[in-house]
Protein backbone atom coordinates (compact mmCIF):
# COMPACT_ATOMS: atom_id res chain seq x y z
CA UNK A 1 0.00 0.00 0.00
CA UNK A 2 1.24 3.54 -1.11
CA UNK A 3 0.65 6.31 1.37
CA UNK A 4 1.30 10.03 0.94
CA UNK A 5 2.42 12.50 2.93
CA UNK A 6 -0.29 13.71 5.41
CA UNK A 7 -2.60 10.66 4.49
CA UNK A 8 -3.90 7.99 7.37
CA UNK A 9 -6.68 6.21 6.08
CA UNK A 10 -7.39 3.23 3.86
CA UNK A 11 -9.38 5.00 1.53
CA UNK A 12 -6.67 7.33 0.74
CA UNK A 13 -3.87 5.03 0.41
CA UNK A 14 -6.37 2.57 -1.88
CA UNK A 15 -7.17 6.18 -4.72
CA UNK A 16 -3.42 7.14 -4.87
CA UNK A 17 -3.95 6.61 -8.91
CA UNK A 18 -0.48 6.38 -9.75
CA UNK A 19 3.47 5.94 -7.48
CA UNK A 20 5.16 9.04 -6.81
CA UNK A 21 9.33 8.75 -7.47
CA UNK A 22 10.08 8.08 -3.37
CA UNK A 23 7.39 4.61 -4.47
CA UNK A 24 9.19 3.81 -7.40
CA UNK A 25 12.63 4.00 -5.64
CA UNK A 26 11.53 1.89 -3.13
CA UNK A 27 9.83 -0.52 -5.56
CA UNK A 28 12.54 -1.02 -7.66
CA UNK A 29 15.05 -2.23 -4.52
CA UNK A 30 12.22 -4.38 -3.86
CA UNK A 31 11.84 -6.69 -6.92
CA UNK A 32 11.18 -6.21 -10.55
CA UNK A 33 7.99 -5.33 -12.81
CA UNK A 34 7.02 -8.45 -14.92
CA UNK A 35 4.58 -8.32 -17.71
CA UNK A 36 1.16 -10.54 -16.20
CA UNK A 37 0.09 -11.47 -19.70
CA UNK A 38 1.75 -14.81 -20.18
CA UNK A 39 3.88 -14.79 -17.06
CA UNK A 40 4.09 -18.72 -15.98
CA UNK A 41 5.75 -18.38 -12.88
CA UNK A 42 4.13 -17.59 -9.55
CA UNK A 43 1.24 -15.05 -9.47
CA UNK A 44 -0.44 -15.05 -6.46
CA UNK A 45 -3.91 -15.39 -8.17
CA UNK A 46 -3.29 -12.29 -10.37
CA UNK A 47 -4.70 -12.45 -13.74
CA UNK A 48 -1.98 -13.44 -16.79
CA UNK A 49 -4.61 -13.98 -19.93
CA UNK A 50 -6.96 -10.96 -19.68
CA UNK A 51 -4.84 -8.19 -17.78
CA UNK A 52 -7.92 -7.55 -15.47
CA UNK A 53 -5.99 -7.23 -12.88
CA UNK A 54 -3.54 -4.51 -14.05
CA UNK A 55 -0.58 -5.11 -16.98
CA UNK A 56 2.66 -5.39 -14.77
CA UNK A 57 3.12 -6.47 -10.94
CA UNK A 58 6.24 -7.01 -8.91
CA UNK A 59 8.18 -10.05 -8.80
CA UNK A 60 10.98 -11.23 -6.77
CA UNK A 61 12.43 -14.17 -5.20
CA UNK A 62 14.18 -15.00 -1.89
CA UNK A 63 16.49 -17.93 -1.64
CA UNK A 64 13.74 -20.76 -2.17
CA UNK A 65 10.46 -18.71 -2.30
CA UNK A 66 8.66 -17.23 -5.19
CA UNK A 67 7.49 -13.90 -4.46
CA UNK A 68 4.58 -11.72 -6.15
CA UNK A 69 3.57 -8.34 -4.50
CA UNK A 70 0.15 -6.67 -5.07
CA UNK A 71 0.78 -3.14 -5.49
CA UNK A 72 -1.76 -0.75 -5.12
CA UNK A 73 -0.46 1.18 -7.68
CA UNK A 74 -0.50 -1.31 -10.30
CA UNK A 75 -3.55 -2.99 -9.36
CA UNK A 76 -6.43 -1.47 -11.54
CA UNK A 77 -8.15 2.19 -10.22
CA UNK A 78 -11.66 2.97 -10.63
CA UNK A 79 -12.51 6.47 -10.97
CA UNK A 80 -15.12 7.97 -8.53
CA UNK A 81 -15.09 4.46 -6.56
CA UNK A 82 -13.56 5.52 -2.84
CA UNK A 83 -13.85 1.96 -2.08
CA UNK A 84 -11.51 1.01 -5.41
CA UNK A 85 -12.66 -2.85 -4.47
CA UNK A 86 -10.27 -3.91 -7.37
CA UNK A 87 -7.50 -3.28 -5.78
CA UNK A 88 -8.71 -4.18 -1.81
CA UNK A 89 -10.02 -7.45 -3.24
CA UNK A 90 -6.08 -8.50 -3.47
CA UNK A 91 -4.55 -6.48 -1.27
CA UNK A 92 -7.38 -7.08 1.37
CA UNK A 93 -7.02 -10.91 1.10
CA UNK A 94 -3.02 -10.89 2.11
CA UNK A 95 -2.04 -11.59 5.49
CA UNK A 96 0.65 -9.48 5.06
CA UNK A 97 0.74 -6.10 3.83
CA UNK A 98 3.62 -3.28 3.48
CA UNK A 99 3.12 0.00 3.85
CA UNK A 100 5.21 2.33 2.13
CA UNK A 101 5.23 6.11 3.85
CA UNK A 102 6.44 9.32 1.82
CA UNK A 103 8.35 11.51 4.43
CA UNK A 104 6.15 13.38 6.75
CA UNK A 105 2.86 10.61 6.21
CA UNK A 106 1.22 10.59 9.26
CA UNK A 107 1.57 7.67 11.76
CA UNK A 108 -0.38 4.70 10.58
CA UNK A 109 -2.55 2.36 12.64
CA UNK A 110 -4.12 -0.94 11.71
CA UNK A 111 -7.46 0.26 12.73
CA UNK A 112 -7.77 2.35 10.07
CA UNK A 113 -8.04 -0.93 7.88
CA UNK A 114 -11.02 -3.08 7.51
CA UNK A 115 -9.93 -6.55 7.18
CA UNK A 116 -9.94 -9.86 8.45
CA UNK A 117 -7.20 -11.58 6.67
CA UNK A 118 -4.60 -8.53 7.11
CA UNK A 119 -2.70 -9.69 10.65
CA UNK A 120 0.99 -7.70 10.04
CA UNK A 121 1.48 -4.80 8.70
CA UNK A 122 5.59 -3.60 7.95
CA UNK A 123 5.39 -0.22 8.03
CA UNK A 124 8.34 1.56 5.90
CA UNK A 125 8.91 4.99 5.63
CA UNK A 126 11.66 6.44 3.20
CA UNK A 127 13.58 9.29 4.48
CA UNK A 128 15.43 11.78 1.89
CA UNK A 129 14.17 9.96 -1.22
CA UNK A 130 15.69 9.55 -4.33
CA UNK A 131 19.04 11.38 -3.01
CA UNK A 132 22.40 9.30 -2.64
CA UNK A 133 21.19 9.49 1.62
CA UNK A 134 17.89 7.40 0.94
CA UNK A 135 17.26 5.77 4.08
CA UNK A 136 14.77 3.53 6.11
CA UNK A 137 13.10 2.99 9.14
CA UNK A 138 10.98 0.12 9.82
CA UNK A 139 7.99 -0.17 11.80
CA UNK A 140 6.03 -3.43 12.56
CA UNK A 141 2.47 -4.29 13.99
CA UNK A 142 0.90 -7.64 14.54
CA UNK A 143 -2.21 -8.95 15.46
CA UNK A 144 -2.19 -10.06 19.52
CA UNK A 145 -2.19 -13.83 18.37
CA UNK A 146 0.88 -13.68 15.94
CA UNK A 147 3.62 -14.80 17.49
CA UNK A 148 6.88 -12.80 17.42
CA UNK A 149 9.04 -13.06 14.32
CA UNK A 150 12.34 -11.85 13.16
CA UNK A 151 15.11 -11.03 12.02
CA UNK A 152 15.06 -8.31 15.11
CA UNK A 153 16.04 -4.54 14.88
CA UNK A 154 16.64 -1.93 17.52
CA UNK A 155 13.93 0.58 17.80
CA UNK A 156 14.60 3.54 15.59
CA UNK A 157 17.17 2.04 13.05
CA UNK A 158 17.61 3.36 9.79
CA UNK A 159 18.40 1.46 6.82
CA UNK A 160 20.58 2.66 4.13
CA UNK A 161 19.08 1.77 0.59
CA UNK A 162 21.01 -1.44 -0.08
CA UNK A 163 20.74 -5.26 -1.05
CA UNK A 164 21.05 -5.79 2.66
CA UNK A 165 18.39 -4.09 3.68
CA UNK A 166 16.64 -5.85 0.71
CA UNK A 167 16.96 -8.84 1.98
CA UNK A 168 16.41 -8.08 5.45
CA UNK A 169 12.57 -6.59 4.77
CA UNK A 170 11.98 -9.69 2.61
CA UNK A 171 12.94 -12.01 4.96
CA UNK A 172 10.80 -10.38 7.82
CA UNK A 173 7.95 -10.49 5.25
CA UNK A 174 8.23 -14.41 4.95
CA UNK A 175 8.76 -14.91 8.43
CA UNK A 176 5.60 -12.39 9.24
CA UNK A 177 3.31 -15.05 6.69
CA UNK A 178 4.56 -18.09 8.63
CA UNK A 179 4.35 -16.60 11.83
CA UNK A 180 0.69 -15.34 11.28
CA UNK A 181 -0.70 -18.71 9.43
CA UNK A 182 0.48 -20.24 13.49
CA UNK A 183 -2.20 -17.89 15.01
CA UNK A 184 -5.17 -19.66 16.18
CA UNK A 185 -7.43 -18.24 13.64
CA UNK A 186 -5.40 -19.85 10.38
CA UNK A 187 -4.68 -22.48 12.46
CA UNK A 188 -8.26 -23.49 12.24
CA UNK A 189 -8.97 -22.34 9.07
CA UNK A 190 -6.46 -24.73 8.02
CA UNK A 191 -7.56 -27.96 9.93
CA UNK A 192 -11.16 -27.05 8.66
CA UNK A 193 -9.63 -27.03 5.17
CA UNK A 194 -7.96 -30.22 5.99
CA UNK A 195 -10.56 -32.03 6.86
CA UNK A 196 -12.83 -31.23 3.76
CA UNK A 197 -10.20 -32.32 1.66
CA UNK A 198 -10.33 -35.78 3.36
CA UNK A 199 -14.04 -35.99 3.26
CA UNK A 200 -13.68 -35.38 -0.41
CA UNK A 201 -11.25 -38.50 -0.69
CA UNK A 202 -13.03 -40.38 1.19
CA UNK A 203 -16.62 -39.36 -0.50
CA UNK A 204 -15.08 -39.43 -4.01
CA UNK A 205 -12.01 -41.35 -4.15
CA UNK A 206 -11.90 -44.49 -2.63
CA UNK A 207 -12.96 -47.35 -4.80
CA UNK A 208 -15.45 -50.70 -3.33
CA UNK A 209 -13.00 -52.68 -6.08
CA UNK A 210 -11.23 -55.88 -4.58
CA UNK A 211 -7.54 -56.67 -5.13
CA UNK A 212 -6.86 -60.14 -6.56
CA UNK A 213 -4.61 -61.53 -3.59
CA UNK A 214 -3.78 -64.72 -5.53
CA UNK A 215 -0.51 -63.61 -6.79
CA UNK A 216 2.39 -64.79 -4.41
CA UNK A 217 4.10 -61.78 -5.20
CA UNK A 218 1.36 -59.37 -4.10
CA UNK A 219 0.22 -61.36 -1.15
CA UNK A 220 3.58 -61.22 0.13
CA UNK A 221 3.53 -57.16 -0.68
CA UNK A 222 0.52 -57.33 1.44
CA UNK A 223 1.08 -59.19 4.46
CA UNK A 224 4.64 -58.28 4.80
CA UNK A 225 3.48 -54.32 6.92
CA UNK A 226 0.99 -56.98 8.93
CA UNK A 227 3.73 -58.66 9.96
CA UNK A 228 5.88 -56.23 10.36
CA UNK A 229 3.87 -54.13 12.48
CA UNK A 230 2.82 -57.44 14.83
CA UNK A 231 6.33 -57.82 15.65
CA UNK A 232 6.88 -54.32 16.22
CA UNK A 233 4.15 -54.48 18.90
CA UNK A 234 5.01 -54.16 22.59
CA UNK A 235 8.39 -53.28 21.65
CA UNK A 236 7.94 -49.72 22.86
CA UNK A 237 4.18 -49.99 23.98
CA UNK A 238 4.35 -48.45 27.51
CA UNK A 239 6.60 -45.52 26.28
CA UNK A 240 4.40 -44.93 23.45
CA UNK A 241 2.28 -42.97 25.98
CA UNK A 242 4.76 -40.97 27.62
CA UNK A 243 4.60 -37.56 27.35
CA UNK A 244 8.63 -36.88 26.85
CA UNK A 245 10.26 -37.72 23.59
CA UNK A 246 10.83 -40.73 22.11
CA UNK A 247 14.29 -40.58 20.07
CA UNK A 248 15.21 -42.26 17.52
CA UNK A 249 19.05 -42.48 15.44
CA UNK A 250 18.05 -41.77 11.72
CA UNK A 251 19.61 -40.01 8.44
CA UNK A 252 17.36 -37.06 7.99
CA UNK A 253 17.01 -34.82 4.70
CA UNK A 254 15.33 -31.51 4.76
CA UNK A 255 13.57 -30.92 1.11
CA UNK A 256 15.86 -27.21 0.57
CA UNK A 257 18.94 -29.64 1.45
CA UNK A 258 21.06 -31.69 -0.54
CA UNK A 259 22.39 -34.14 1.79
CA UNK A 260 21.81 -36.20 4.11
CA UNK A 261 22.67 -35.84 7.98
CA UNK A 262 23.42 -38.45 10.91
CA UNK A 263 20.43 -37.16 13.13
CA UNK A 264 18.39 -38.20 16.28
CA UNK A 265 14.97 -37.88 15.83
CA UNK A 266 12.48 -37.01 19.03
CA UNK A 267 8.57 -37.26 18.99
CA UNK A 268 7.12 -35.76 21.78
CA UNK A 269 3.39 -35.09 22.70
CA UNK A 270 4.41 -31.28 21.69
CA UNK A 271 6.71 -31.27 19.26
CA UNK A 272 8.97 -33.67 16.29
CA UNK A 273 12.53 -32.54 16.50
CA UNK A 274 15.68 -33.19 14.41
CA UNK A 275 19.06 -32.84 15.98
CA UNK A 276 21.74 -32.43 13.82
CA UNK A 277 24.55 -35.25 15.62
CA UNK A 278 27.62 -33.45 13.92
CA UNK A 279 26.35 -29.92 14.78
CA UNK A 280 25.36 -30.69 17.59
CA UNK A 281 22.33 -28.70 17.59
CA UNK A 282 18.78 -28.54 16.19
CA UNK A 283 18.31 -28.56 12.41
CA UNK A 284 14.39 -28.50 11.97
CA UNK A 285 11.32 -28.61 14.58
CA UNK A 286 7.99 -28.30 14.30
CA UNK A 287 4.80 -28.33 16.66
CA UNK A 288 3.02 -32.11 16.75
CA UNK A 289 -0.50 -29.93 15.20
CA UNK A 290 1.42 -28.85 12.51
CA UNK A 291 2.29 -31.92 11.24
CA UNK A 292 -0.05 -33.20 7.89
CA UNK A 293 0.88 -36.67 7.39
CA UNK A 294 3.45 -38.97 6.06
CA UNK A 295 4.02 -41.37 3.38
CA UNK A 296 6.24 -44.97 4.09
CA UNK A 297 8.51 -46.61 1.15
CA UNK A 298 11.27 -49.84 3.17
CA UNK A 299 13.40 -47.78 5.63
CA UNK A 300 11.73 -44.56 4.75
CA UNK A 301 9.26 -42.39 6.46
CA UNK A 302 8.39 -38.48 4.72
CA UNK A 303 6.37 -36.69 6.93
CA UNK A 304 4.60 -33.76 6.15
CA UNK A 305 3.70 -30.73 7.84
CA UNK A 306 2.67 -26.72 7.34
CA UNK A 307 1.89 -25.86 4.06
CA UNK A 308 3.20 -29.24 2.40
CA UNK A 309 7.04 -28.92 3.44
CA UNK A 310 8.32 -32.17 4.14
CA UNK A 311 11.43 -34.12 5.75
CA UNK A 312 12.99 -37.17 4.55
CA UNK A 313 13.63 -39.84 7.52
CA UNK A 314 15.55 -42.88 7.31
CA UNK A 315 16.46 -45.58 9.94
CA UNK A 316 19.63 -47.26 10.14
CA UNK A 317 20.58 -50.48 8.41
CA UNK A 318 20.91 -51.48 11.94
CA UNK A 319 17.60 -50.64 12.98
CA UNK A 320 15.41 -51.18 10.33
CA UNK A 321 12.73 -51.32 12.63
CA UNK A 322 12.37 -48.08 13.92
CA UNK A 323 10.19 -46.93 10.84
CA UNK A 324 7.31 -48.78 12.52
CA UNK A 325 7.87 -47.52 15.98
CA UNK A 326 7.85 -44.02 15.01
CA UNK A 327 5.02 -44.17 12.83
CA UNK A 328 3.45 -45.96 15.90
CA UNK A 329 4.55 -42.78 17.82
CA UNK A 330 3.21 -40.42 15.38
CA UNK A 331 -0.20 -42.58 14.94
CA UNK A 332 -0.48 -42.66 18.88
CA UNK A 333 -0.54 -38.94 19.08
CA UNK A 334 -3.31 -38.57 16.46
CA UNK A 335 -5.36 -40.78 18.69
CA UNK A 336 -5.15 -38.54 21.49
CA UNK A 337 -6.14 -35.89 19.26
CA UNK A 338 -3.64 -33.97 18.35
CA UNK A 339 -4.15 -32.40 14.77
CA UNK A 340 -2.02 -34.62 12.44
């Protein structure tokens, strides 16, 4: 969102027709303008066929994410239409929204905006624009239920106009989106969507059809987990309820990295945690509700959780057994009801 100088509300910001040059400045350390029609990357539900959603957005990307901005500028205006519900219809939807200040803009607050998806707002404001001293000063407000986020600053910092600083506000802009979708709002907007997408596989895609067992080989493809699992069984029964983590030593793979580590793996009531043996320290973590689902192939468990992310588990040739136990871990959990 572009706000002047001496403008507050949303209305305002929303009919500022076209960037001034402190904007443009600001918008061209940010990413670059793409051409919708035809672009095949990553939109963010932006039209690329029709141009009804403007002719050019901004596009960037930071390390492993894909990112398109909707800028209120570029978005389509409506004369005569205070509302201009083309361009809140995008901007009003994101859960996290920039707001760029010309010098002397007066201070912004989010209750000037009518939303409920909009829970952080980064509040920049550019101070001697378009000079060789462009600077910035950061400003950040959050919804009560979004937990904190960095990367930190002091109070009152000023950033120079650099690819530092660059990477810096993106980075607090992807950490803002992950931080706000652990609120419990989008958590249970999430478990609600969740769940209708299993009651759609389960209404829609699961077939009455038999499998012909008389094949050797596929009988023995079938009754081989059965097995499996019944001599797993009482192996760890009584921990299986504990409420402290149950470790395991594994090889683990992240999906952003390359190789494989030598890790242990702990499943507690609260959280799954990988720690990193060479490093000696903790490499991923995530909260037992966040946590989708997982998939098993011999040796190998993937489990899912967030938005789809995934880690690659795999037990030791020694211990080819502990693929069961922690799936009986993880399955144990779900049956107390936590959200997996």
């Amino acid at each position: 969102m572009y706000c002047k100088a001496g403008q507050s509300s949303e209305e305002e910001m929303y009919n500022n027709e076209m960037a001034g040059p402190a904007f443009e400045e600001f918008l061209d350390l940010l990413g670059q303008r793409v051409k919708l029609k035809g672009f095949d990357r990553y939109r963010a539900q932006l039209d690329n066929k029709t141009d009804s959603t403007g002719t050019h957005s901004l596009y960037t990307t930071y390390h492993d994410y894909e990112i398109m901005f909707h800028v209120s500028t570029m978005l389509p205006f409506t004369a005569n239409n205070s509302q201009q519900l083309l361009r809140k219809r995008h901007i009003g939807n994101d859960i996290v929204t920039i707001v760029f200040q010309e010098p002397r803009a007066d201070p912004f607050t989010p209750k000037t905006i009518r939303s409920h998806f909009q829970h952080v707002f980064l509040v920049v404001q550019a101070h001697d624009p378009c000079t060789e001293n462009v600077s910035y000063s950061v400003a950040v407000t959050r919804s009560k239920d979004v937990p904190v986020f960095g990367p930190f600053f002091q109070k009152g910092a000023t950033f120079p106009k650099s690819a530092n600083f660059r990477d810096f506000l993106l980075a607090k802009v992807v950490n803002a989106e992950n931080a706000a979708e652990k609120s419990a709002k989008f958590h249970a907007m999430a478990t609600r969507t969740r769940q209708e997408y299993l009651k759609d596989l389960a209404d829609n895609h699961v077939t009455t059809a038999t499998l012909d067992s008389s094949s050797s080989k596929l009988a023995a493809i079938i009754s081989l987990p059965g097995k499996r699992k019944e001599r797993l069984r009482g192996s760890r029964a009584p921990e299986l309820h504990s409420a402290g983590a149950l470790v395991w030593n594994v090889t683990a793979r992240l999906a952003q990295a390359p190789e494989e580590a030598d890790c242990v793996l702990g499943v507690s009531n609260e959280f799954v945690v990988l720690l990193d043996q060479r490093l000696r320290s903790v490499v991923w973590n995530s909260s037992c509700r966040d946590v989708i689902g997982w998939t098993l192939s011999p040796g190998t468990i993937i489990i899912y959780y967030e938005r789809g992310e995934f880690v690659v588990v795999k037990a030791l040739d020694s211990q080819p057994d502990d693929i069961g136990e922690i799936v009986q871990r993880l399955e144990q959990l779900a049956s107390r009801g936590v959200n997996m």
